[in-house]
Protein backbone atom coordinates (compact mmCIF):
# COMPACT_ATOMS: atom_id res chain seq x y z
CA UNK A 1 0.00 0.00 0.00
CA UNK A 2 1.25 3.43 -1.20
CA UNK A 3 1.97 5.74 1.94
CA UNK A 4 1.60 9.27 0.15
CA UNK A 5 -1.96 10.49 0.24
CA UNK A 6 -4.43 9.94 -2.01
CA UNK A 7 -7.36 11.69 -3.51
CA UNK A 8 -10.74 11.70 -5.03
CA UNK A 9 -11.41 14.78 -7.55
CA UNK A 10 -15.30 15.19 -8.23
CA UNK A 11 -16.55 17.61 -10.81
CA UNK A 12 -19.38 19.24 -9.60
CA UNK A 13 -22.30 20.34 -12.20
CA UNK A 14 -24.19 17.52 -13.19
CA UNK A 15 -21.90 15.00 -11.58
CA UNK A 16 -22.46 15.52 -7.99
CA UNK A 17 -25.38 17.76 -8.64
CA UNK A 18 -28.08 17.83 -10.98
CA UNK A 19 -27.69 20.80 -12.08
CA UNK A 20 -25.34 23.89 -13.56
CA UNK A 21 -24.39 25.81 -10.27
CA UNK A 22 -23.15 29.12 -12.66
CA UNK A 23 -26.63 28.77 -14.22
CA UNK A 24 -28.66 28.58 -10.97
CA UNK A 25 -26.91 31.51 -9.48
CA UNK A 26 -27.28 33.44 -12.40
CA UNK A 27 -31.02 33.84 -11.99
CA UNK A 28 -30.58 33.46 -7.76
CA UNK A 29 -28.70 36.50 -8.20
CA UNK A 30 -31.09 38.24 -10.68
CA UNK A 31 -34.04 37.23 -8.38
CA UNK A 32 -32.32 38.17 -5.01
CA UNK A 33 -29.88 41.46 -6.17
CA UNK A 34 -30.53 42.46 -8.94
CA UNK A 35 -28.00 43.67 -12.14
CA UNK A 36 -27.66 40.96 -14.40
CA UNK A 37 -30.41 39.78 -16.67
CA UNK A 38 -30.00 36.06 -16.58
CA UNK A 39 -31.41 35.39 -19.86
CA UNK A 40 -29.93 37.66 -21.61
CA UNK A 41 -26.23 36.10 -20.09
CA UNK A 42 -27.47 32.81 -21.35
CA UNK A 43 -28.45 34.16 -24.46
CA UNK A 44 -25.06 35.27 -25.26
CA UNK A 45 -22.77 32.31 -24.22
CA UNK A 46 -25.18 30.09 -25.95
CA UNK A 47 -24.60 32.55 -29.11
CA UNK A 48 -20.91 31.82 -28.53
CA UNK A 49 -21.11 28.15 -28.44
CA UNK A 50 -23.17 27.86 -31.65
CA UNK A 51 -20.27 30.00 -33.18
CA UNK A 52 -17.58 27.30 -32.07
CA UNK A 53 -16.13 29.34 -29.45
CA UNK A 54 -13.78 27.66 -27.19
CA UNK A 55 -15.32 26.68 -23.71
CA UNK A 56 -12.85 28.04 -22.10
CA UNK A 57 -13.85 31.64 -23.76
CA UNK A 58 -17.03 31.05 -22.80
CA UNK A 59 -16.00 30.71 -19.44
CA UNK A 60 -14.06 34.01 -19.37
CA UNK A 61 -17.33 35.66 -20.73
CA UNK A 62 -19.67 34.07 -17.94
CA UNK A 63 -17.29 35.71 -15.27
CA UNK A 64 -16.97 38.65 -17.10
CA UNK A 65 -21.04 39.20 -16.86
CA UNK A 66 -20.82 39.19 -12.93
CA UNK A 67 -18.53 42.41 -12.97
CA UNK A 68 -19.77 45.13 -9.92
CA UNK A 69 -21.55 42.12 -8.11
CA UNK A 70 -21.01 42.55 -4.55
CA UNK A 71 -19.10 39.37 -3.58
CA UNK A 72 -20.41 39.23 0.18
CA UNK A 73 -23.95 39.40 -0.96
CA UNK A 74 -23.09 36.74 -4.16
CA UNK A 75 -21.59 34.45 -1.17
CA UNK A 76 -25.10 34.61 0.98
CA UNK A 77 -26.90 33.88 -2.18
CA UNK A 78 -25.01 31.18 -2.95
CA UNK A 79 -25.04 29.87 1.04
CA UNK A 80 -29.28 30.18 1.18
CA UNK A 81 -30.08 28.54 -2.21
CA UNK A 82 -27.88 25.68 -1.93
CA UNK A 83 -29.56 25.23 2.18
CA UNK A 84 -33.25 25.43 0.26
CA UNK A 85 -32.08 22.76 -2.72
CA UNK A 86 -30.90 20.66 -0.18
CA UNK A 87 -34.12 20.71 2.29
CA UNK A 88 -35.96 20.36 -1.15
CA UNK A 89 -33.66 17.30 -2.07
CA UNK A 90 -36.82 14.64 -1.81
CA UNK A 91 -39.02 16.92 -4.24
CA UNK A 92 -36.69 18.16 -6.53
CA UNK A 93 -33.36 16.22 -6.63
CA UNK A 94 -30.02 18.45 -6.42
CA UNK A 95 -27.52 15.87 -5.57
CA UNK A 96 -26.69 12.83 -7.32
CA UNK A 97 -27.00 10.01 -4.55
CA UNK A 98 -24.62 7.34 -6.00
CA UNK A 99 -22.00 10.08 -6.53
CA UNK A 100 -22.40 11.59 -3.29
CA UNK A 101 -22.60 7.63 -1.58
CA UNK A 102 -18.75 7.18 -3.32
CA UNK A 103 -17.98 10.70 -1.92
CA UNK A 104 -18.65 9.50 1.48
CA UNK A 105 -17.02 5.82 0.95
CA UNK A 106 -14.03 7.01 -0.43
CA UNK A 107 -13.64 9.60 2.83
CA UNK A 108 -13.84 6.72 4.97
CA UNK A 109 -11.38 5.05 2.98
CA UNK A 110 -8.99 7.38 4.05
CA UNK A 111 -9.22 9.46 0.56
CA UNK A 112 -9.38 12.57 0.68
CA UNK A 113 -12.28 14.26 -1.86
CA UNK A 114 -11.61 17.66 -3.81
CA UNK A 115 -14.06 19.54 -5.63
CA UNK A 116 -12.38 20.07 -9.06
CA UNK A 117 -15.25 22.81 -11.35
CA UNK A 118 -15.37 25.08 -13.55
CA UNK A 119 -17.66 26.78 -11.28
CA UNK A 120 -16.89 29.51 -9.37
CA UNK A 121 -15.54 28.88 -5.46
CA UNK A 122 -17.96 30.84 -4.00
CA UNK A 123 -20.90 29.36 -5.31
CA UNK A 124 -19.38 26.14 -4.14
CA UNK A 125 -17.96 26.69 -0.47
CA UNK A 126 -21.61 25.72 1.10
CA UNK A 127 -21.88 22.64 -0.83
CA UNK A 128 -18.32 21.64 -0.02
CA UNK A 129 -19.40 22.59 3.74
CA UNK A 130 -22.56 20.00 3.65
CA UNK A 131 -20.39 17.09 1.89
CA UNK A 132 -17.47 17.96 4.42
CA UNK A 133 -14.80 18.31 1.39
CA UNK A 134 -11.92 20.83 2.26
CA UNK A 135 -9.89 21.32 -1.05
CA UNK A 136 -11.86 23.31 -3.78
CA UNK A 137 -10.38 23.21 -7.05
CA UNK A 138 -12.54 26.16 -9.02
CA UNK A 139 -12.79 29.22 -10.32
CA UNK A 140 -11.54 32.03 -8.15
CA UNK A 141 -12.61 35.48 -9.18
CA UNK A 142 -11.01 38.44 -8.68
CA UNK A 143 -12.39 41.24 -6.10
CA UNK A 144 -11.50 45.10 -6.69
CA UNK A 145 -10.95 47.14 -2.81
CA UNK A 146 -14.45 47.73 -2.20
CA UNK A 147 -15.61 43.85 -2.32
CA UNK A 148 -17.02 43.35 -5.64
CA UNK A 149 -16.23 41.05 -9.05
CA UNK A 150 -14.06 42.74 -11.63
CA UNK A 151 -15.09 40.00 -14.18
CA UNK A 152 -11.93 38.61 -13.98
CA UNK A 153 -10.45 35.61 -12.91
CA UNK A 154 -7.34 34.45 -11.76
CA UNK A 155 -5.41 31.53 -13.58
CA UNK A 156 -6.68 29.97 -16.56
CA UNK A 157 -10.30 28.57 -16.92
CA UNK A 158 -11.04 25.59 -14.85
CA UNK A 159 -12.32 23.57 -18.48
CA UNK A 160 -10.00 20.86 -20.26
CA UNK A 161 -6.60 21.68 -19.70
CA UNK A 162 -7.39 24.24 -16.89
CA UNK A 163 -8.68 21.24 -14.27
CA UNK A 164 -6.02 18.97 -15.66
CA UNK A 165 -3.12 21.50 -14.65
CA UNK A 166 -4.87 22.26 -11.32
CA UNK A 167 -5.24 18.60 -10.28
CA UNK A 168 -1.31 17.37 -11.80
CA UNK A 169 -0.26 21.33 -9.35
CA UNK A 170 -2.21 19.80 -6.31
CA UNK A 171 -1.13 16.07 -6.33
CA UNK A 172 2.48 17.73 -6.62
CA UNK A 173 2.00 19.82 -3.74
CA UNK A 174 0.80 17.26 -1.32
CA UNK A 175 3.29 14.76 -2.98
CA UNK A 176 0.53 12.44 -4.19
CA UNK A 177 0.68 9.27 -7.06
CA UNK A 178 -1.64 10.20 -9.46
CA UNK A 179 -1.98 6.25 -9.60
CA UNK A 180 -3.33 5.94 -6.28
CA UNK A 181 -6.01 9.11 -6.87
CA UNK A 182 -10.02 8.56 -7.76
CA UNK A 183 -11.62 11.54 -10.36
CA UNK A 184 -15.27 12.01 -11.54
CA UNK A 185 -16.80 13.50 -14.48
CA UNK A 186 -19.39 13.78 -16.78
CA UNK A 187 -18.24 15.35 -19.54
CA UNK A 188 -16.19 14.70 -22.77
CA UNK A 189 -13.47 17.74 -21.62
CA UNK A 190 -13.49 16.27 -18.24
CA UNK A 191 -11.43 13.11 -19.99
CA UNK A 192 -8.24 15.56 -19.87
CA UNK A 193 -7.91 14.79 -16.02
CA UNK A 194 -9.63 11.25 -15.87
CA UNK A 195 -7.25 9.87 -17.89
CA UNK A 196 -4.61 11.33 -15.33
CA UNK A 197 -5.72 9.03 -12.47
CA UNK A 198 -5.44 5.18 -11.65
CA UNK A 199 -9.23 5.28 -10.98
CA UNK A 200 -11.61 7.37 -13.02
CA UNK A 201 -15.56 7.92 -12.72
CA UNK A 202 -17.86 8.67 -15.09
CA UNK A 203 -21.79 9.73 -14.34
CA UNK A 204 -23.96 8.78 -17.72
CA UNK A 205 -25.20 11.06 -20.07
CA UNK A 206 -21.96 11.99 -22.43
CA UNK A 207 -22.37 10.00 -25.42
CA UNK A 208 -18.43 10.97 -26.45
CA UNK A 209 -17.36 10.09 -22.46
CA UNK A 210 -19.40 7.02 -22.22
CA UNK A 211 -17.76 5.64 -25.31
CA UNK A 212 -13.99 6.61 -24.03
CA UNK A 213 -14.62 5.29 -20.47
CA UNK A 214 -15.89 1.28 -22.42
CA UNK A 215 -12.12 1.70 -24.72
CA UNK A 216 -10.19 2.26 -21.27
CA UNK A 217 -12.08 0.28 -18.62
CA UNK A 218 -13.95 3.12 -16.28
CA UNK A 219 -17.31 2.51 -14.63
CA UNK A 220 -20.08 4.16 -15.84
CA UNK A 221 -22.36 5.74 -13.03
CA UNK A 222 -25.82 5.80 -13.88
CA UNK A 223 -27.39 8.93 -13.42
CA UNK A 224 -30.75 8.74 -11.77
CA UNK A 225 -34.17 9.90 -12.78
CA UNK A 226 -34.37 13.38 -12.03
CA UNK A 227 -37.06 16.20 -12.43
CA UNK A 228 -35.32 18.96 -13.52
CA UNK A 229 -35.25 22.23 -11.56
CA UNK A 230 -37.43 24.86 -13.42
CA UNK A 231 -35.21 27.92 -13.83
């Protein structure tokens, strides 16, 4: 048995959760604070995809729609919708049980989980906080002196090559074998990092991912039954 650590890296949208986090606080903010138009935000980066844009771009551009938010009042959004999807759970489900069941396993294992998303951290602290997961791997924006988004972010996007850089950084800080680490994902860019580890996850419902994880061997996590949250 291997005595470096080892760790489990879970996307987050649509593999531990059934939804897009950046989506649902888009219209949690518009609904709660006001200055963004959430439609018209998804308007545009759908605009962008049809045109081929990178994801990564599109990324950038999300961000870049949140500029003058206040961040404290973003973070108490974020903390009271993700406390009312989880108390609605039963009705409308927001996690992904088998996911979250491996989650906990794999903690008791002695693995240590890590949120690794394209989402933004602070829209993801209070689920990390439920789940009991300490290392967030995400998007960190940047804040100008008086406490609000400049629409930038620092690093690279957290899509493709932006979570495979963060998770090889993080297994070299804590001196981890990528061998001995777990990931999860759901979609066909998360196969940049999967393909890193000696034990990779995939939740169903990524025709492209579902036919890379049969060629190299990885499970396929069926996604349950789900009534989608009306946004």
């Amino acid at each position: 048995m291997s005595l470096t650590p080892a760790f489990a890296f879970f996307d987050v949208d649509e593999t531990l959760i059934t939804e897009k986090s950046m989506f649902s606080m888009l219209h949690e903010i518009e609904k709660h604070l006001g200055g963004i138009y959430a439609s018209d935000i998804r308007h545009r980066l759908q605009t962008m995809a049809r045109a081929g844009e990178a994801r990564a771009e599109i990324n950038r551009a999300y961000y870049r729609a949140l500029a003058g938010l206040p961040r404290r009042e973003v973070q108490q959004i974020a903390v009271d919708y993700v406390s009312q999807r989880l108390q609605d759970d039963a009705m409308v489900p927001y996690l992904i049980q088998p996911v979250v069941t491996q989650l906990q396993q794999l903690k008791a294992d002695g693995i240590t989980p890590v949120f690794l998303s394209g989402s933004a951290v602070d829209f993801l602290v209070p689920l990390a906080n439920h789940l009991n997961v300490n290392h967030i791997l995400a998007t960190q924006l940047k804040v100008d002196k008086a406490g609000h988004y400049t629409g930038k972010i620092v690093s690279q996007p957290m899509i493709g090559a932006g979570k495979r850089q963060a998770l090889i950084n993080f297994t070299s800080q804590h001196q981890s074998s990528l061998s001995d680490c777990y990931a999860f994902g759901d979609h066909s860019s998360d196969a940049e990092y999967l393909s890193l580890v000696g034990m990779a996850r995939i939740v169903s419902g990524n025709s492209q991912l579902e036919q890379q994880a049969q060629q190299q061997g990885w499970p396929i996590i069926q996604r349950p039954e789900a009534t989608p949250l009306p946004l």
